[in-house]
Protein backbone atom coordinates (compact mmCIF):
# COMPACT_ATOMS: atom_id res chain seq x y z
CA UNK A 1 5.01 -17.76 -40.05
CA UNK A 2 5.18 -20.30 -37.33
CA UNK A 3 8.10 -18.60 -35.68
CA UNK A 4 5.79 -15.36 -35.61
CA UNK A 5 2.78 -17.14 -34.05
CA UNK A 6 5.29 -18.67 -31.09
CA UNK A 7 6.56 -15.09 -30.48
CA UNK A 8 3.52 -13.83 -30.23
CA UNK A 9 2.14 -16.60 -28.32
CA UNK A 10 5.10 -16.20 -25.77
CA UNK A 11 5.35 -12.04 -25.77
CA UNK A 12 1.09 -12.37 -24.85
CA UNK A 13 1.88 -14.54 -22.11
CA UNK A 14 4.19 -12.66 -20.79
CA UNK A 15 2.40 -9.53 -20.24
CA UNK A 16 -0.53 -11.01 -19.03
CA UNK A 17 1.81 -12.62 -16.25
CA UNK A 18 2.91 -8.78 -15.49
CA UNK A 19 -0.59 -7.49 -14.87
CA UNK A 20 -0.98 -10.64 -12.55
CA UNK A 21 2.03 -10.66 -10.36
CA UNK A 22 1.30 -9.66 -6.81
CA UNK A 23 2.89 -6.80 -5.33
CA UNK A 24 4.57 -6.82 -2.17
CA UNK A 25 2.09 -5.64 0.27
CA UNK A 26 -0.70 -6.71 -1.42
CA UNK A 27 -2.51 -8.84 0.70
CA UNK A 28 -1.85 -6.41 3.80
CA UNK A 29 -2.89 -3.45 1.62
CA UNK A 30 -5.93 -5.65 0.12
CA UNK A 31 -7.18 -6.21 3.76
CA UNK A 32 -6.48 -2.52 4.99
CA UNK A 33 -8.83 -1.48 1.68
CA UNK A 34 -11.65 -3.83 2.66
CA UNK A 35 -11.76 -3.55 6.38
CA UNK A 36 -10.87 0.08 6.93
CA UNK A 37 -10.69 2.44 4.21
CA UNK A 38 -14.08 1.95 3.18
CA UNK A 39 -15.90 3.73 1.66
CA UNK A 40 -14.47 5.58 -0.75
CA UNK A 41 -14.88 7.63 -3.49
CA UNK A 42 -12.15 5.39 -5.83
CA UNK A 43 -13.53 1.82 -6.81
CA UNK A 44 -11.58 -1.23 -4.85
CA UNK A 45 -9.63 -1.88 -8.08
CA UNK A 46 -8.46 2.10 -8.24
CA UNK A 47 -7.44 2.03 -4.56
CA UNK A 48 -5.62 -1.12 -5.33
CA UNK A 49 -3.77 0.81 -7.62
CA UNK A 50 -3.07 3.24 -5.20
CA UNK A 51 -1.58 0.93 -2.75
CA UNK A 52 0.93 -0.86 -5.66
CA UNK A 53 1.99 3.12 -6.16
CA UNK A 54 2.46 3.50 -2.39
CA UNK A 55 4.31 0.73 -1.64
CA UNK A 56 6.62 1.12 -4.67
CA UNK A 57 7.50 4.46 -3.46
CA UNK A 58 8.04 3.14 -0.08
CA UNK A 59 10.39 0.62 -1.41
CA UNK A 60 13.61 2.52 -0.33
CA UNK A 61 12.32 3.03 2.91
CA UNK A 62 11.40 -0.38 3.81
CA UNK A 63 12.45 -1.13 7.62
CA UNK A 64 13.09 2.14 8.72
CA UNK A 65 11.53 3.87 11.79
CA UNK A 66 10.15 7.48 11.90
CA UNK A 67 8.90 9.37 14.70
CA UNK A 68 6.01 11.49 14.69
CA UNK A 69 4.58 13.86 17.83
CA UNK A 70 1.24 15.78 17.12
CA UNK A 71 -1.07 17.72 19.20
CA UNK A 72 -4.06 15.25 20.90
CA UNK A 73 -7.19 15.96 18.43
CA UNK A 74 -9.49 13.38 17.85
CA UNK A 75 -7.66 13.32 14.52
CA UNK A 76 -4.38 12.16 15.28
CA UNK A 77 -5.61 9.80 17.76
CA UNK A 78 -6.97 7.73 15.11
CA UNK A 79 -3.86 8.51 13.06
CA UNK A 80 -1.63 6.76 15.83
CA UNK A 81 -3.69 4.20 16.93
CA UNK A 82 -4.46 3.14 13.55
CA UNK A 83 -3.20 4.22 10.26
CA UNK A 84 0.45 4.09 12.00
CA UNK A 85 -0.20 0.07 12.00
CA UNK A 86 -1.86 0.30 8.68
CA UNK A 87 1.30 2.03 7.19
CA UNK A 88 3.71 -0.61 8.58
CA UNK A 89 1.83 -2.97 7.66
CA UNK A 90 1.31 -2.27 4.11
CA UNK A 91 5.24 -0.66 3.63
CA UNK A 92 7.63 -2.10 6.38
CA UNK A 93 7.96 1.34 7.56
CA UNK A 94 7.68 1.38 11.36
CA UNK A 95 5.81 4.71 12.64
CA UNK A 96 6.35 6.33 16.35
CA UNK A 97 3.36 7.86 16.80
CA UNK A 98 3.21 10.12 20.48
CA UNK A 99 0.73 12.45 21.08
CA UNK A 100 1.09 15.27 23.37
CA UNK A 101 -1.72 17.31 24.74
CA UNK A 102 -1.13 21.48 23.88
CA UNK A 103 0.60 23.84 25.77
């Protein structure tokens, strides 16, 4: 019985430890959340669990470079200027961002 109550005792530790370990990226994707994405239709602690999603699927990917070229629209201005350093900064995946007028 006392052998039981120690496995128990460790096995709930232990997966309480799980749902407390920080993810990589956390405290980059924690400030992005706060400062910038905001607001939003998800609750902090679902967009949270967005980011742990993103950056495990970025994972692989870590410290590569991309390059991107898009039109010039108000969109992808804020696209480059911004979410490019958001998306290093929360997966170690460096963005080139250029924009190029049309035509």
């Amino acid at each position: 019985m006392l052998r039981l109550k120690i496995i128990l005792s460790v096995v709930s530790v232990a997966l309480f430890s799980l749902n407390s370990v920080a993810f990589a990226g956390e405290s980059e994707a924690k400030k992005w959340v706060n400062d910038e994405f905001q607001p939003s239709t998800l609750s902090n602690a679902d967009q949270m669990k967005e980011m742990k999603w993103f950056v495990n699927a970025a994972k692989p990917f870590k410290g590569m470079e991309i390059n991107v070229l898009s039109e010039t629209i108000p969109t992808h201005e804020y696209e480059s200027k911004v979410l490019t350093k958001a998306f290093e900064e929360i997966t170690g995946i460096k963005v080139n961002h250029q924009l190029l007028g049309e035509g």
